[in-house]
C-alpha atoms as a PDB file:
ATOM      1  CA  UNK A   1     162.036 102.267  82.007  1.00  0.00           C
ATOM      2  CA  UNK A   2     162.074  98.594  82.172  1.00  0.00           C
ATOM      3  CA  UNK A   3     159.307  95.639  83.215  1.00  0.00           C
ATOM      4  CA  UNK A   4     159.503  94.742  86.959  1.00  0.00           C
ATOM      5  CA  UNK A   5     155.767  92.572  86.722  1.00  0.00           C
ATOM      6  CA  UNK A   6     152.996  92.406  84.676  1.00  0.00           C
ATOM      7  CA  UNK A   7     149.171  91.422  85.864  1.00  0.00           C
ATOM      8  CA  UNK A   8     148.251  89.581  82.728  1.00  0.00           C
ATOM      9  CA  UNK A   9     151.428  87.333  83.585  1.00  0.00           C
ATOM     10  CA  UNK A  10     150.855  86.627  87.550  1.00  0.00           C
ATOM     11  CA  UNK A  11     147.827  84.665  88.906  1.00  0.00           C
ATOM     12  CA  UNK A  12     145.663  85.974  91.504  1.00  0.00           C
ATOM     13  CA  UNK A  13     145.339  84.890  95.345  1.00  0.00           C
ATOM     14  CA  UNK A  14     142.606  84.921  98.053  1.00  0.00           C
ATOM     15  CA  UNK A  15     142.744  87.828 100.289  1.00  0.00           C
ATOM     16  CA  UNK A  16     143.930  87.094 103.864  1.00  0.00           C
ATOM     17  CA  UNK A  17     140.028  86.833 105.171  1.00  0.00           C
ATOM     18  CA  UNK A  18     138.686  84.960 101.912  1.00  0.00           C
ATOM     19  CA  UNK A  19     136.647  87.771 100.868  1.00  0.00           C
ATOM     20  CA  UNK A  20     137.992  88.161  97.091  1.00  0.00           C
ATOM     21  CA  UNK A  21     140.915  87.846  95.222  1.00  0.00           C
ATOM     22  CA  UNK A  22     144.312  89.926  94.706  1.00  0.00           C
ATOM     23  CA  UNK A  23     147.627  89.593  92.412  1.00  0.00           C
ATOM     24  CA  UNK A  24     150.678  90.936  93.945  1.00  0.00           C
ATOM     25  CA  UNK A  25     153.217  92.617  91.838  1.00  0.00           C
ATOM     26  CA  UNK A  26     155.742  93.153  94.456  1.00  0.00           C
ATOM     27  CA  UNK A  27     156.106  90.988  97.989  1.00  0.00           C
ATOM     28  CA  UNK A  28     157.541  92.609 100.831  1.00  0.00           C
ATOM     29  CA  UNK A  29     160.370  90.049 100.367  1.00  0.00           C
ATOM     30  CA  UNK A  30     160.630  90.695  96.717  1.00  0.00           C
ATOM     31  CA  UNK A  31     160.669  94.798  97.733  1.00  0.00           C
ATOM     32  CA  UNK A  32     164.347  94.659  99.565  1.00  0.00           C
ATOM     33  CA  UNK A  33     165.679  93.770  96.124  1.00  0.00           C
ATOM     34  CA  UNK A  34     164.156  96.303  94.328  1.00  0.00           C
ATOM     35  CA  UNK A  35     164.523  99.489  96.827  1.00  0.00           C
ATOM     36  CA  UNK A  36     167.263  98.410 100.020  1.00  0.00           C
ATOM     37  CA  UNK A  37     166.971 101.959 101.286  1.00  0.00           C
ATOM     38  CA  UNK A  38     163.422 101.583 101.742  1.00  0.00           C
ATOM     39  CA  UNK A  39     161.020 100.722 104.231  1.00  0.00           C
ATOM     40  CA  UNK A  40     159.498  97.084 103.096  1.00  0.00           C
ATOM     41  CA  UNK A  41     156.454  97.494 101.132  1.00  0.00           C
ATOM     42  CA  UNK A  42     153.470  95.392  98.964  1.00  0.00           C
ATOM     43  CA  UNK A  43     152.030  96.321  96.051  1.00  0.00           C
ATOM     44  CA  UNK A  44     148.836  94.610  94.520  1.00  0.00           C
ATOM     45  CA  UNK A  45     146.121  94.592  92.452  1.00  0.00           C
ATOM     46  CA  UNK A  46     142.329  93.873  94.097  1.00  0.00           C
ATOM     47  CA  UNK A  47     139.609  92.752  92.226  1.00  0.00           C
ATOM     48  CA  UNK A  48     136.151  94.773  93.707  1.00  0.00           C
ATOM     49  CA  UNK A  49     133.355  92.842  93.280  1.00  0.00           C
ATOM     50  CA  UNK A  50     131.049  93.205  96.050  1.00  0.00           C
ATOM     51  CA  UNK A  51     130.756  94.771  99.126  1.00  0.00           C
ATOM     52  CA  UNK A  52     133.373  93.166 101.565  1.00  0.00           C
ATOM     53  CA  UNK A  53     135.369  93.668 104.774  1.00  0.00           C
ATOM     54  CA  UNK A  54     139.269  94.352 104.311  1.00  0.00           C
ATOM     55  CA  UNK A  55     141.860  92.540 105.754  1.00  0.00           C
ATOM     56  CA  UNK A  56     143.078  93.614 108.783  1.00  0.00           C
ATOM     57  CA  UNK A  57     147.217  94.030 108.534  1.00  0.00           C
ATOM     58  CA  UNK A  58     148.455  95.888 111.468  1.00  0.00           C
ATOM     59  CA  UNK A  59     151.571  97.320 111.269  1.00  0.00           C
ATOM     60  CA  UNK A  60     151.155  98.391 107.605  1.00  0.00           C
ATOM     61  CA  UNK A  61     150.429 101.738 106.248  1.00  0.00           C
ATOM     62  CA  UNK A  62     147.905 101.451 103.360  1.00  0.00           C
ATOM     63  CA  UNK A  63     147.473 103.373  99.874  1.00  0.00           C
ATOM     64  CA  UNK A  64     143.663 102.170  98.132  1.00  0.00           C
ATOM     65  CA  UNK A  65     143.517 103.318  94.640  1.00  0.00           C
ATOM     66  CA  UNK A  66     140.437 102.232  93.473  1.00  0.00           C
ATOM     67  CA  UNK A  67     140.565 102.298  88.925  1.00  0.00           C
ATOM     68  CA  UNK A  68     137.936 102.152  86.690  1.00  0.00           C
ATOM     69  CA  UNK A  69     135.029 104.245  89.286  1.00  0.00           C
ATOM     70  CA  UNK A  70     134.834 105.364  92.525  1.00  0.00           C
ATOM     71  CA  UNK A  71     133.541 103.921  95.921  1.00  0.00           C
ATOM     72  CA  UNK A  72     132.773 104.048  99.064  1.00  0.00           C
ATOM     73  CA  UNK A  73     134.914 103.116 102.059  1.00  0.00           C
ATOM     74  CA  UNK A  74     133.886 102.575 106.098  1.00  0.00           C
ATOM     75  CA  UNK A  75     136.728 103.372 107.692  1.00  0.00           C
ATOM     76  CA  UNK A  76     136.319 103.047 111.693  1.00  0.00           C
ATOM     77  CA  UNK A  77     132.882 103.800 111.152  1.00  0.00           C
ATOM     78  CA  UNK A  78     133.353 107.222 108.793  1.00  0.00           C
ATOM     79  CA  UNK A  79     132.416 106.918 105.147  1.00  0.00           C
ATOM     80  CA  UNK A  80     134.641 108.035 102.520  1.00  0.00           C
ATOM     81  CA  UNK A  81     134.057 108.128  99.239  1.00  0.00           C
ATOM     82  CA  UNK A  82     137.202 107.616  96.912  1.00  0.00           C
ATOM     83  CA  UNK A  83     137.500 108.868  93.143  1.00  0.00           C
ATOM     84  CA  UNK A  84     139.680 106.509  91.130  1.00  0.00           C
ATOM     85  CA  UNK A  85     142.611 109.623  90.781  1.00  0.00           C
ATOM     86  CA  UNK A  86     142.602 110.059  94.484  1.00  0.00           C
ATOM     87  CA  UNK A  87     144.629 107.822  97.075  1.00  0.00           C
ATOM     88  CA  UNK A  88     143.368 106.660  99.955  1.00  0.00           C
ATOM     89  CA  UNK A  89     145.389 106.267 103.085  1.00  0.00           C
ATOM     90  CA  UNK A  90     144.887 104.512 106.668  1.00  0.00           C
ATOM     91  CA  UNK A  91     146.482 101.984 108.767  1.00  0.00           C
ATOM     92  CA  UNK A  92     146.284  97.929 108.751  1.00  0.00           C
ATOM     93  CA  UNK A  93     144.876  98.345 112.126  1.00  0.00           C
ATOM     94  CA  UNK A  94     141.911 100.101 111.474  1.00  0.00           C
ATOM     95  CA  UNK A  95     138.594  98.823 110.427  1.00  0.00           C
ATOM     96  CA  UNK A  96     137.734  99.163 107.080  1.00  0.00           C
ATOM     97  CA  UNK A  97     135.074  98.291 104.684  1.00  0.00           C
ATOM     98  CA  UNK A  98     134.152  98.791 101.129  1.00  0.00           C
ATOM     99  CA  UNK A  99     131.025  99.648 101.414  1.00  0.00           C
ATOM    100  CA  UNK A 100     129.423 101.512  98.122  1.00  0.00           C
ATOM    101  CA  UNK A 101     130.379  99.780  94.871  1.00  0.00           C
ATOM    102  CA  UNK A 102     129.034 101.004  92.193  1.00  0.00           C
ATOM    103  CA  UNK A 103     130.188  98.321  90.057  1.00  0.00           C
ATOM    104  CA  UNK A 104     132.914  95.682  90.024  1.00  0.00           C
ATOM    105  CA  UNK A 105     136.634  97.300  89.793  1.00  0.00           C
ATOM    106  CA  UNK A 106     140.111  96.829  90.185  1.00  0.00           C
ATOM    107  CA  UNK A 107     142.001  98.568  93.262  1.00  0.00           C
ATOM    108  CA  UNK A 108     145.664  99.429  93.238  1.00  0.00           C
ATOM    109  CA  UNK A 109     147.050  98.626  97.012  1.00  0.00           C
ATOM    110  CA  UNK A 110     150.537  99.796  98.102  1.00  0.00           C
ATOM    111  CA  UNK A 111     151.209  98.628 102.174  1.00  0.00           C
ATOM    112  CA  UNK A 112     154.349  99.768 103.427  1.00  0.00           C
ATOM    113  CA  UNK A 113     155.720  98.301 106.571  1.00  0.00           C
ATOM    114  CA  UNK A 114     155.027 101.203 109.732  1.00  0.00           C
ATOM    115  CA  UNK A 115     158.211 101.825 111.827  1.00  0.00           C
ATOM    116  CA  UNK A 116     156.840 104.048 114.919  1.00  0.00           C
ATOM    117  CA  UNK A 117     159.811 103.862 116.923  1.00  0.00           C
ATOM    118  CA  UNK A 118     162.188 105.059 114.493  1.00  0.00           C
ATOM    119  CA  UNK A 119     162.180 108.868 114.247  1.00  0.00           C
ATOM    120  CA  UNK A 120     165.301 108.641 111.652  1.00  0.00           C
ATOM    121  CA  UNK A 121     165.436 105.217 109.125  1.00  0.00           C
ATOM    122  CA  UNK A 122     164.642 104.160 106.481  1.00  0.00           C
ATOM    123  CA  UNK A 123     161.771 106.391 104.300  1.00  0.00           C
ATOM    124  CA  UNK A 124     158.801 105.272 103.299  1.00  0.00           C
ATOM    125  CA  UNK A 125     157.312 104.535  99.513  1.00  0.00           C
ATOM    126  CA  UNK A 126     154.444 106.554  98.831  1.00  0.00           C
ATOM    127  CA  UNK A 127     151.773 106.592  96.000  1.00  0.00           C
ATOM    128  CA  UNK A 128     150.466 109.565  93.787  1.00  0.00           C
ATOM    129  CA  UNK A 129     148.782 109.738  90.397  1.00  0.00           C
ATOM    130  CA  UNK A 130     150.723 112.835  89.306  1.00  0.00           C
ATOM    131  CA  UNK A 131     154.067 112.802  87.714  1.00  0.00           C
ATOM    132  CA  UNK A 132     155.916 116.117  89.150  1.00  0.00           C
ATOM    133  CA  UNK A 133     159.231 114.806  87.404  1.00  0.00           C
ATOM    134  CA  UNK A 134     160.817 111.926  89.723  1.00  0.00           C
ATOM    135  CA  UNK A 135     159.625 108.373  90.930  1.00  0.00           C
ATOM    136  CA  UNK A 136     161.012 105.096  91.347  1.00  0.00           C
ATOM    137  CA  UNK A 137     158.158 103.252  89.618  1.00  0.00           C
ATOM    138  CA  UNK A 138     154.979 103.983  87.770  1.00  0.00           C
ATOM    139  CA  UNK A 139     151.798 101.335  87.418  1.00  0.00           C
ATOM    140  CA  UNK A 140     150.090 101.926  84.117  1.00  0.00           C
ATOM    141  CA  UNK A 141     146.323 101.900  84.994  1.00  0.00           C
ATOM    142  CA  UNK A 142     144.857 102.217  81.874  1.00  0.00           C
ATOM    143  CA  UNK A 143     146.371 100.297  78.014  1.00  0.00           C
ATOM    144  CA  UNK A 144     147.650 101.999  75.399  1.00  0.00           C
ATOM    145  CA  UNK A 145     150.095 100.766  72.390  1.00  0.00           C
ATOM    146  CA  UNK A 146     153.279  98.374  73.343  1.00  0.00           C
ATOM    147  CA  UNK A 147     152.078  99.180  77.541  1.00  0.00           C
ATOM    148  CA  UNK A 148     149.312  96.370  78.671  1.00  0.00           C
ATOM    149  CA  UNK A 149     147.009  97.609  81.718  1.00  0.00           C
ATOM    150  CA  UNK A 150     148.098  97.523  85.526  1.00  0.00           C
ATOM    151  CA  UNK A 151     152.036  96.770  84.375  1.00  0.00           C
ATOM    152  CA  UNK A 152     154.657  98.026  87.006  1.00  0.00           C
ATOM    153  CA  UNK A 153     157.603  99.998  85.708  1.00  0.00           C
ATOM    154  CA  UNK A 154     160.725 100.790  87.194  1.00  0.00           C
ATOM    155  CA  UNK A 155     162.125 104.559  86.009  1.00  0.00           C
ATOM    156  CA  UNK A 156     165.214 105.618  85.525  1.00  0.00           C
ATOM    157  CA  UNK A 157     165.919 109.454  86.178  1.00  0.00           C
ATOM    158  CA  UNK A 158     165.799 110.277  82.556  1.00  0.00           C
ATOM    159  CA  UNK A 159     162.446 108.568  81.551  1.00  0.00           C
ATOM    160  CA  UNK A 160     159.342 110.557  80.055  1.00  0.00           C
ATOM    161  CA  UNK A 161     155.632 109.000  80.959  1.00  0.00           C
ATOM    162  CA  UNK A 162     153.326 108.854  77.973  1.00  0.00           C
ATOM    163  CA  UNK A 163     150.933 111.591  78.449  1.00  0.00           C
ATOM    164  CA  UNK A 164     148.354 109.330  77.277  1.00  0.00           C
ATOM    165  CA  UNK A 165     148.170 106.876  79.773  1.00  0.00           C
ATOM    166  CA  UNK A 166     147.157 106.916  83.513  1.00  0.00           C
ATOM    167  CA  UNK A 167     149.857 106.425  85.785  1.00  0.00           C
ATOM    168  CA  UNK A 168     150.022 105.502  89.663  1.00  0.00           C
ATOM    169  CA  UNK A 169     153.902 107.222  90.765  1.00  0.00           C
ATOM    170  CA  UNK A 170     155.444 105.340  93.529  1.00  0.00           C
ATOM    171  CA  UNK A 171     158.003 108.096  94.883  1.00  0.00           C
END
């Protein structure tokens, strides 16, 4: 496994509606490179702070992680409440909130560009925090020795995840 980005090394940006702050590990741009035979994704890291509307991005499908405690999420008008090991998926389109934070976080965010009219193309990138044995990259979510928090890995077919560290799998 090899370094694609590291947090401590990229600086962070507004969010699109000025509410808080994100660093982006991987631009849609910067994702063609990476995986061609892919449907165009984003992956970031949020900084939770307070209570705050999201963005709306239509035309992405979104993956919330939330790290370091749970929260709770208004999502066209239902509450959810989402444990740090548990993904969190909607649409750009739809109305969401953080609602419930219990204190300030970090949130993992992966956004992968929607293609509706395409029953066959190209597949989409998805996000789990379980190894089962295959994935194209891995976000280490906590620190451990020689492996900094919230780096982004790329895996090779032969690589073995340190047992000791939590792991977002991008598959």
């Amino acid at each position: 496994m090899h370094v694609i980005a590291s947090f401590d090394d990229l600086q962070p940006v507004p969010w699109a509606n000025g509410a808080g702050e994100t660093t982006e590990l991987v631009s849609l741009t910067d994702s063609q490179a990476l995986t061609p035979s892919l449907r165009r994704w984003r992956l970031s890291i949020a900084r939770l702070d307070r209570p705050a509307v999201f963005s709306p991005l239509p035309g992405l499908a979104r993956t919330f992680l939330p790290i370091g405690g749970e929260v709770g999420l208004e999502i066209d008008g239902q509450l959810h409440f989402v444990a740090q090991d548990e993904p969190q998926r909607f649409r750009g389109e739809q109305n969401v909130s953080l609602v419930e934070l219990g204190s300030p976080c970090f949130a993992l965010n992966l956004m992968v560009e929607i293609d509706d009219g395409a029953s066959t193309g190209p597949r989409e990138l998805e996000m789990s925090t379980r190894f089962t044995g295959s994935g194209l990259f891995a976000v280490t979510l906590d620190s451990g020795p020689g492996q900094p928090r919230f780096q982004l890995l790329e895996l090779e077919k032969s690589d073995v995840l340190p047992d000791h560290l939590g792991m977002a799998i991008l598959h």
